[in-house]
Protein backbone atom coordinates (compact mmCIF):
# COMPACT_ATOMS: atom_id res chain seq x y z
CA UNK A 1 84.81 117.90 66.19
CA UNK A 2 83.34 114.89 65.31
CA UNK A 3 81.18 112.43 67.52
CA UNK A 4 83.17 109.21 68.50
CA UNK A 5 82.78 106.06 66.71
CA UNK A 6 83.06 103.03 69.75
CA UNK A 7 83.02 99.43 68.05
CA UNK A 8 82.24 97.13 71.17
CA UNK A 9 81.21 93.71 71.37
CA UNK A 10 77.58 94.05 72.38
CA UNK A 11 74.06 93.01 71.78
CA UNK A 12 71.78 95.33 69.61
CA UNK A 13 70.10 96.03 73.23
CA UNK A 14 73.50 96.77 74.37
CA UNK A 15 74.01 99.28 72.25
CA UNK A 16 70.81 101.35 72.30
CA UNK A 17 71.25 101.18 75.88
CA UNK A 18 74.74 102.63 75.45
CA UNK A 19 73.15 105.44 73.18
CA UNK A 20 70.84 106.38 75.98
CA UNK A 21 73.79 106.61 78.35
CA UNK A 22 76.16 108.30 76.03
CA UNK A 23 74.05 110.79 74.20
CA UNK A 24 76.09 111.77 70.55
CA UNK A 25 78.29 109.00 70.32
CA UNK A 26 78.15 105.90 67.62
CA UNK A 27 78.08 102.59 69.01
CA UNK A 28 78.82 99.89 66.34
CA UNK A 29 79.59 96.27 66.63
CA UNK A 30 82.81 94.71 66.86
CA UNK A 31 86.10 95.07 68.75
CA UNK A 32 86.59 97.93 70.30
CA UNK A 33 88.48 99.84 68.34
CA UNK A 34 90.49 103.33 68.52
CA UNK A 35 88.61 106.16 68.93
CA UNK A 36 89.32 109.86 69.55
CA UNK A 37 91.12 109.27 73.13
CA UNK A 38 92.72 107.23 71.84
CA UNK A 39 93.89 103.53 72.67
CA UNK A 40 93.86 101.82 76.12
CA UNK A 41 89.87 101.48 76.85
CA UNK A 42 88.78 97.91 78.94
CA UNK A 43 86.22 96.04 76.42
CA UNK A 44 85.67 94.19 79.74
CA UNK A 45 84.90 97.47 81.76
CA UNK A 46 81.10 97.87 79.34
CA UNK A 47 78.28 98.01 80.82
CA UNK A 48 79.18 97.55 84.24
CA UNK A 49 81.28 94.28 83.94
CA UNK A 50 84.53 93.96 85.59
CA UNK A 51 85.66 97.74 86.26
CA UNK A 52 88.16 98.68 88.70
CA UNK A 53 86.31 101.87 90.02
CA UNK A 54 88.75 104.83 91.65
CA UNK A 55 88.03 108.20 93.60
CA UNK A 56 91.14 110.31 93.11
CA UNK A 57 92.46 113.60 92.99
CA UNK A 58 93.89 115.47 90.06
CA UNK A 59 95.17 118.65 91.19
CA UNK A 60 93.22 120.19 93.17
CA UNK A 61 90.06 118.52 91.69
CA UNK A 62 88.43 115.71 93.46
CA UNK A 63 86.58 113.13 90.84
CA UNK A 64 85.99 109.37 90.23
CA UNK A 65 86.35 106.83 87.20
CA UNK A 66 87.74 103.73 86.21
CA UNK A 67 91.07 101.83 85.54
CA UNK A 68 91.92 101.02 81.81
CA UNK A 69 93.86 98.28 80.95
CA UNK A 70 97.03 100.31 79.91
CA UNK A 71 96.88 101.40 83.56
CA UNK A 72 95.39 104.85 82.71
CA UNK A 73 92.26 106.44 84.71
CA UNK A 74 89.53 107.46 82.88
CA UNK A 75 88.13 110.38 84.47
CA UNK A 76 84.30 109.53 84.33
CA UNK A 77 83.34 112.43 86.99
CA UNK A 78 84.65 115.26 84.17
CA UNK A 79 81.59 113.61 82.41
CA UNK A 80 79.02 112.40 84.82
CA UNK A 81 79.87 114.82 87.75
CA UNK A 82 77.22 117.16 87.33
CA UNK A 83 74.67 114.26 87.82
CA UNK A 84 76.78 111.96 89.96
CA UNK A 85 78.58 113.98 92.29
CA UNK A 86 80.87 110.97 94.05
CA UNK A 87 81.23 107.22 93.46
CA UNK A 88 78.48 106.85 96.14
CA UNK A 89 75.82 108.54 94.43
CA UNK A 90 76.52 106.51 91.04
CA UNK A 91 75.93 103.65 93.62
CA UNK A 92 73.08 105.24 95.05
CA UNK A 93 71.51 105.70 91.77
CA UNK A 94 72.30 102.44 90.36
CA UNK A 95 73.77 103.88 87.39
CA UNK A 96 77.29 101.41 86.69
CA UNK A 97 76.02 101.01 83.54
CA UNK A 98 75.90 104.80 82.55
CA UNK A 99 79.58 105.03 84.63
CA UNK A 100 80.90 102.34 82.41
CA UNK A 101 79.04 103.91 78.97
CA UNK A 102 80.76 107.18 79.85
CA UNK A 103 84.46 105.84 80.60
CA UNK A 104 84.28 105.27 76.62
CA UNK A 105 84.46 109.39 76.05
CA UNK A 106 85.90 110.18 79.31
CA UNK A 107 89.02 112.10 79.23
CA UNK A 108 92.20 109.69 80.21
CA UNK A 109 94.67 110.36 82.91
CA UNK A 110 98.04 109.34 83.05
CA UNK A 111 98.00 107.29 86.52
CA UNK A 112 100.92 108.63 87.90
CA UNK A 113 99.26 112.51 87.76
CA UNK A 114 96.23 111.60 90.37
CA UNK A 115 96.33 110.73 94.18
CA UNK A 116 94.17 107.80 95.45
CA UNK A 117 91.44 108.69 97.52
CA UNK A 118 89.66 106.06 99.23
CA UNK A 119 87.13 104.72 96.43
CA UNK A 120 84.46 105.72 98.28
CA UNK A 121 85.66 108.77 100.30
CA UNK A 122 82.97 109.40 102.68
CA UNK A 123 80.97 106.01 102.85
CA UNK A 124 78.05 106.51 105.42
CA UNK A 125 79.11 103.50 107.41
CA UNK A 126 82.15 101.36 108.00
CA UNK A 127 81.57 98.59 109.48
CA UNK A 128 84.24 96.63 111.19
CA UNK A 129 83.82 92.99 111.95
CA UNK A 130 86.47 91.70 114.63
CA UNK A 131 88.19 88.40 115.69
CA UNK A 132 86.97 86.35 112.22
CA UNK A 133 89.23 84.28 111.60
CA UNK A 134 89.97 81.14 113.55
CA UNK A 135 93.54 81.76 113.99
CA UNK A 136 92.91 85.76 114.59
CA UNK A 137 91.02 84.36 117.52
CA UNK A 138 93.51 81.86 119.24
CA UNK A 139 96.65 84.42 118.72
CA UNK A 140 94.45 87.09 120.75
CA UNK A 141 93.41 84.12 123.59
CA UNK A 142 89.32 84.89 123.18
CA UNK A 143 86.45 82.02 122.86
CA UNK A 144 84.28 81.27 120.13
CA UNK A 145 81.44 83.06 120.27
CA UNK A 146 77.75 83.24 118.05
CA UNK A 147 77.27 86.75 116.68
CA UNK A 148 79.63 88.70 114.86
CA UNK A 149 81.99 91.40 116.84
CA UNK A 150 81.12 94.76 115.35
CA UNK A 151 82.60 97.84 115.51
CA UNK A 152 82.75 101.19 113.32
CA UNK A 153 85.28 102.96 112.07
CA UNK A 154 85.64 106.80 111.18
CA UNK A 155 86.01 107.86 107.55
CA UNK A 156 88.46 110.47 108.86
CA UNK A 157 90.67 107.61 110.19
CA UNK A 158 91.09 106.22 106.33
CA UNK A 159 93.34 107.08 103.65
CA UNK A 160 94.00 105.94 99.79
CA UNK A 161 96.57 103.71 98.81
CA UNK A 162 99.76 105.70 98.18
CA UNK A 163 99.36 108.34 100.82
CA UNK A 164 100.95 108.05 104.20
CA UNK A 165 99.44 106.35 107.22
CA UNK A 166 100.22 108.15 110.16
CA UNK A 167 101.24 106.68 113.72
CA UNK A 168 100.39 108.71 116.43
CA UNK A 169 102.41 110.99 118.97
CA UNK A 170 100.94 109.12 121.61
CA UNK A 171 101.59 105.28 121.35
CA UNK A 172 104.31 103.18 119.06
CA UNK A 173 101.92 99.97 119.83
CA UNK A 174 100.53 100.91 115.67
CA UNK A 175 99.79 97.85 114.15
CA UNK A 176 98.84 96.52 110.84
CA UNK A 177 95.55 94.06 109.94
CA UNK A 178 95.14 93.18 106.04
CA UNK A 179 91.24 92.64 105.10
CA UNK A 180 88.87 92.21 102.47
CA UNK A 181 86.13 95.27 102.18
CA UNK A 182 82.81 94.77 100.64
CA UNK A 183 81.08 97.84 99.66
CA UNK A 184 77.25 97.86 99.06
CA UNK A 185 75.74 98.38 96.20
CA UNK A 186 72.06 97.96 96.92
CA UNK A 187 69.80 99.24 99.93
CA UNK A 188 68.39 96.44 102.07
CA UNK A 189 66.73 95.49 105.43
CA UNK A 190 66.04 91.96 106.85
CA UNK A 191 68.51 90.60 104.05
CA UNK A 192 68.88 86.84 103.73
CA UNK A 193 72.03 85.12 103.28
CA UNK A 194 70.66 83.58 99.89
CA UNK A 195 70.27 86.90 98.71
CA UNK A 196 73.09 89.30 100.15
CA UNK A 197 75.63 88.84 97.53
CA UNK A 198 73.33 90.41 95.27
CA UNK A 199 73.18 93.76 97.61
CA UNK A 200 77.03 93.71 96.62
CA UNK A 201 78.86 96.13 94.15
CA UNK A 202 82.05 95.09 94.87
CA UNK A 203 85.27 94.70 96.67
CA UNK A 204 88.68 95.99 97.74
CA UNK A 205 91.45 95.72 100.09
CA UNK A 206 91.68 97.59 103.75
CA UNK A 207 93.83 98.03 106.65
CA UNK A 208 92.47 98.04 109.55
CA UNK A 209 95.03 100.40 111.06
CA UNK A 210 94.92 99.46 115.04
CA UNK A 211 96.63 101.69 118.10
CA UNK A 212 96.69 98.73 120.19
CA UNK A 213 97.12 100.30 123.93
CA UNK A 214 94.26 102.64 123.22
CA UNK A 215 92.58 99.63 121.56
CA UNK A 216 92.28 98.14 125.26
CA UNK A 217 91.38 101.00 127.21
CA UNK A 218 88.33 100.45 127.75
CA UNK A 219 86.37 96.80 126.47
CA UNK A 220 85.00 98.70 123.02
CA UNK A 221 87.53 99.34 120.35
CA UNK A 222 86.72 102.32 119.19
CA UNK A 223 89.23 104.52 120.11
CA UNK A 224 92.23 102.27 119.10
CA UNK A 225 90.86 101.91 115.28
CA UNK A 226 89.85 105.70 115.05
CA UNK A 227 93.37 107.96 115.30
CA UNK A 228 93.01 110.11 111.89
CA UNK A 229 94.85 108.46 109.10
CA UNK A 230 95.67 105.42 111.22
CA UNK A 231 94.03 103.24 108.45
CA UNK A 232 93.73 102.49 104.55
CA UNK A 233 90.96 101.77 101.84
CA UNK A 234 91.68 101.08 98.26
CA UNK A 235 93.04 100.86 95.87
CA UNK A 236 89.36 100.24 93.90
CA UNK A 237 86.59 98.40 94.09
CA UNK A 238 86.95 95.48 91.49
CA UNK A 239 82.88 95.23 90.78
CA UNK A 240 81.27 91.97 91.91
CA UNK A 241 81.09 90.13 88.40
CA UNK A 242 85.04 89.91 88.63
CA UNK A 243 84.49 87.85 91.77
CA UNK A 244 81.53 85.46 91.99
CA UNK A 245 83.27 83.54 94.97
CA UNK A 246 84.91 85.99 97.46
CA UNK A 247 85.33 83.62 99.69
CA UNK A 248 88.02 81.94 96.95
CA UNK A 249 90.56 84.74 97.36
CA UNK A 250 93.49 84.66 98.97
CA UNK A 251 94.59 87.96 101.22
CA UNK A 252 98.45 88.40 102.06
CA UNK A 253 99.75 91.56 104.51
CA UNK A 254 103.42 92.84 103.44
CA UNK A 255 105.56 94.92 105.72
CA UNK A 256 108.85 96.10 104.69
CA UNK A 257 108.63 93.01 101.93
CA UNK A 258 108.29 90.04 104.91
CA UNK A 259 104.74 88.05 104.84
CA UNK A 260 103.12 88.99 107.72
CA UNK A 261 99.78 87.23 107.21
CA UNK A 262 98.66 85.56 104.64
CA UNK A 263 95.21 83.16 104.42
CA UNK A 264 92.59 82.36 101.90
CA UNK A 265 89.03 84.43 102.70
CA UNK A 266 87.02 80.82 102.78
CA UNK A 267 88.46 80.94 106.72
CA UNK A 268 86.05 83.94 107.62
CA UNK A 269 84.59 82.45 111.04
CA UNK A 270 81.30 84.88 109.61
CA UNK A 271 81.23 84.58 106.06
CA UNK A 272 79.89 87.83 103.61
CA UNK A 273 76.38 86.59 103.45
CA UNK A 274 76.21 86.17 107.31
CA UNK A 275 77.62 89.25 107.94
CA UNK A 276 75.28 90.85 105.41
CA UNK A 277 72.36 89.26 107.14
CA UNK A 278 73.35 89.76 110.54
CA UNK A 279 73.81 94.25 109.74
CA UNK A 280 70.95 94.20 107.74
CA UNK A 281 68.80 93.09 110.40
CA UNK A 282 69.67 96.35 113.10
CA UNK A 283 69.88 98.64 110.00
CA UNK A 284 69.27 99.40 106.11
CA UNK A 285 72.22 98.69 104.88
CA UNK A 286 73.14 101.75 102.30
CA UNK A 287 74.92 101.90 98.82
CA UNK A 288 78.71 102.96 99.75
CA UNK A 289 78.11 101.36 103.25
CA UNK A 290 81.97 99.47 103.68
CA UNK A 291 81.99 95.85 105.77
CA UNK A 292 86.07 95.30 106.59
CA UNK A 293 85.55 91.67 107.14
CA UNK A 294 88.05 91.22 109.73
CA UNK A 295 91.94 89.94 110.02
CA UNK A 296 93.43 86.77 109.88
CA UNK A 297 96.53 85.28 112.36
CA UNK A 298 99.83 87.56 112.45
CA UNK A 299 99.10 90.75 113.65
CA UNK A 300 101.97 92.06 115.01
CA UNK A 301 100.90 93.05 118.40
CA UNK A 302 100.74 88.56 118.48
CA UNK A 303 104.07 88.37 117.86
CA UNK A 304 107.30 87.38 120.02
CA UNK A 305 108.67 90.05 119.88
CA UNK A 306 106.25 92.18 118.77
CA UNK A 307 105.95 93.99 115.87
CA UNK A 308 105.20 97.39 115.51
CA UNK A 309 104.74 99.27 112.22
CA UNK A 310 107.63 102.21 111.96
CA UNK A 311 107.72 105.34 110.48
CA UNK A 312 109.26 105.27 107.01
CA UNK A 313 108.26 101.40 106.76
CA UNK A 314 105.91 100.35 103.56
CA UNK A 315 103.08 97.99 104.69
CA UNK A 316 101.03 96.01 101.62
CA UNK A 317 97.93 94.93 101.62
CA UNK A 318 97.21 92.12 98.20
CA UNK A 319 94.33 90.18 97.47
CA UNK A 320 94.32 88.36 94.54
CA UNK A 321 91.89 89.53 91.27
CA UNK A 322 91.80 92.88 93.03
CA UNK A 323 95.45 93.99 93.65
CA UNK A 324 97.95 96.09 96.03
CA UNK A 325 96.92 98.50 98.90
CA UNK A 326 100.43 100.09 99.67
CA UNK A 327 101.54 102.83 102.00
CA UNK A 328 103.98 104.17 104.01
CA UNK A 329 104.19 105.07 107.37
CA UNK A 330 104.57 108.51 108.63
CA UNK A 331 104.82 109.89 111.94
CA UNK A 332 102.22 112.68 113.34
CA UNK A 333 103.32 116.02 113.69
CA UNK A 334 101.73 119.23 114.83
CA UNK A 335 100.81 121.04 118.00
């Protein structure tokens, strides 16, 4: 068989970088145009601008890639996995560019034949920022106060869009909170607010997934927003170039189709580059490290009566320019 011809859109630098990255193929200029998997590629996705990047399994293969425009996945880790085993390590190895090169020849997935996994499955820190929003604050009754509220979550406690959150045998006080996730794309210590949005690779949606009675046994969280599968991350990270202003997009939690909450992300109390400053300075902030900024006003466990996600109900997480966490709620079984 034949090597690929890939018209793109590019600089002359563009495409002996592209040659590098993809080593056989023919890069020409001009729109991109059908090659041999066929139609359906993302001329925006080259080179690292505006991908939608997914960790998934296809069978019983895990791998990682990136949304086409038809809706397809394009199944970069058949290609890249013997160098880049997750979406962290193409992170860790700042190689988007080479991810992006290789989506071009990547074989394509129908959508509906993978499962979600988190995008990045095992990040080695989530960090969990609490009470950020003004009216988050006032519904819980606590005061103002200077530093951010940090807390971490498990990766075992997080699933991928589509797959089943799971409320636990032992309370029915399992409530939802809709936030924005950055994930880091760049190592850094001491990191100034001028400069954190360039430690940034990109962002996605999360639910914070809270057991609120085990939530207050004790003053720290960290049993409440731990429970195995009590929480979601996904579905991609939109890269950072899709979103120069975070702080311009607008978050909105679904359950069972009523608004629950619903604000724009310019009412963080802590803002991204804050919060990037703030972690940075206790620890080196790591590629794949996840910040879930916090939730705004509506929680359910605020509510009169409140409101407590049940099994079989579908909870949504949206924000706009990155799109729809969504999953349903199941009920813990076992021993």
């Amino acid at each position: 068989m034949g090597h690929a011809v890939i018209r793109v859109d590019v600089s002359e630098i563009q495409i002996e970088r592209a040659r590098e990255l993809v080593p056989g193929a023919q890069f020409t200029r001009g729109d991109l145009a059908e090659d041999r998997l066929g139609a359906g590629r993302s001329g925006g996705s080259c080179y690292g601008r505006g991908m939608r990047l997914v960790s998934f399994r296809h069978g019983s293969r895990g791998s990682y890639g990136s949304m086409n425009d038809d809706g397809s996945v394009a199944d970069v880790g058949a290609v890249l996995g013997g160098r880049h085993a997750d979406l962290r390590s193409v992170l860790a190895a700042g190689a988007l560019e080479e991810l992006a090169a290789a989506s071009l020849r990547a074989p394509v997935l129908e959508f509906d034949s993978v499962d979600l996994l988190p995008p990045i499955p095992e990040p080695p820190r989530i960090f969990c920022i609490g009470i950020n929003y003004t009216a988050h604050r006032e519904e819980t009754g606590r005061v103002a106060v200077a530093h951010p509220t940090v807390f971490v979550r498990f990766a075992s406690s997080l699933v991928g869009s589509g797959s089943p959150l799971e409320r636990p045998r032992v309370s029915e006080a399992f409530d939802y909170e809709g936030e924005l996730a950055v994930v880091i794309g760049r190592a850094g210590r001491h990191i100034g607010a001028g400069d954190a949005l360039a430690h940034v690779a990109g962002y996605s949606c999360f639910n914070d997934g809270s057991v609120r009675d085990w939530q207050r046994h004790t003053s720290q969280f960290t049993p409440g927003k731990n429970f195995d599968r009590s929480g979601s991350f996904g579905p991609w990270i939109v890269t950072e170039d899709e979103i120069p202003d975070p702080s311009a997009l607008a978050l909105t939690t679904r359950l069972s189709g009523e608004v629950m909450q619903h604000s724009s992300v310019d009412r963080l109390i802590f803002d991204i580059p804050a919060l990037i400053a703030y972690l940075s300075t206790f620890t080196e902030l790591q590629p794949g490290d996840v910040i879930a900024t916090g939730t705004p006003g509506g929680v359910g466990m605020a509510r009169e009566p409140q409101r407590w996600m049940q099994v079989d109900e579908v909870v949504e997480v949206e924000i706009t320019n990155i799109g729809v966490l969504r999953n349903v709620v199941s009920q813990e079984v076992g021993p």
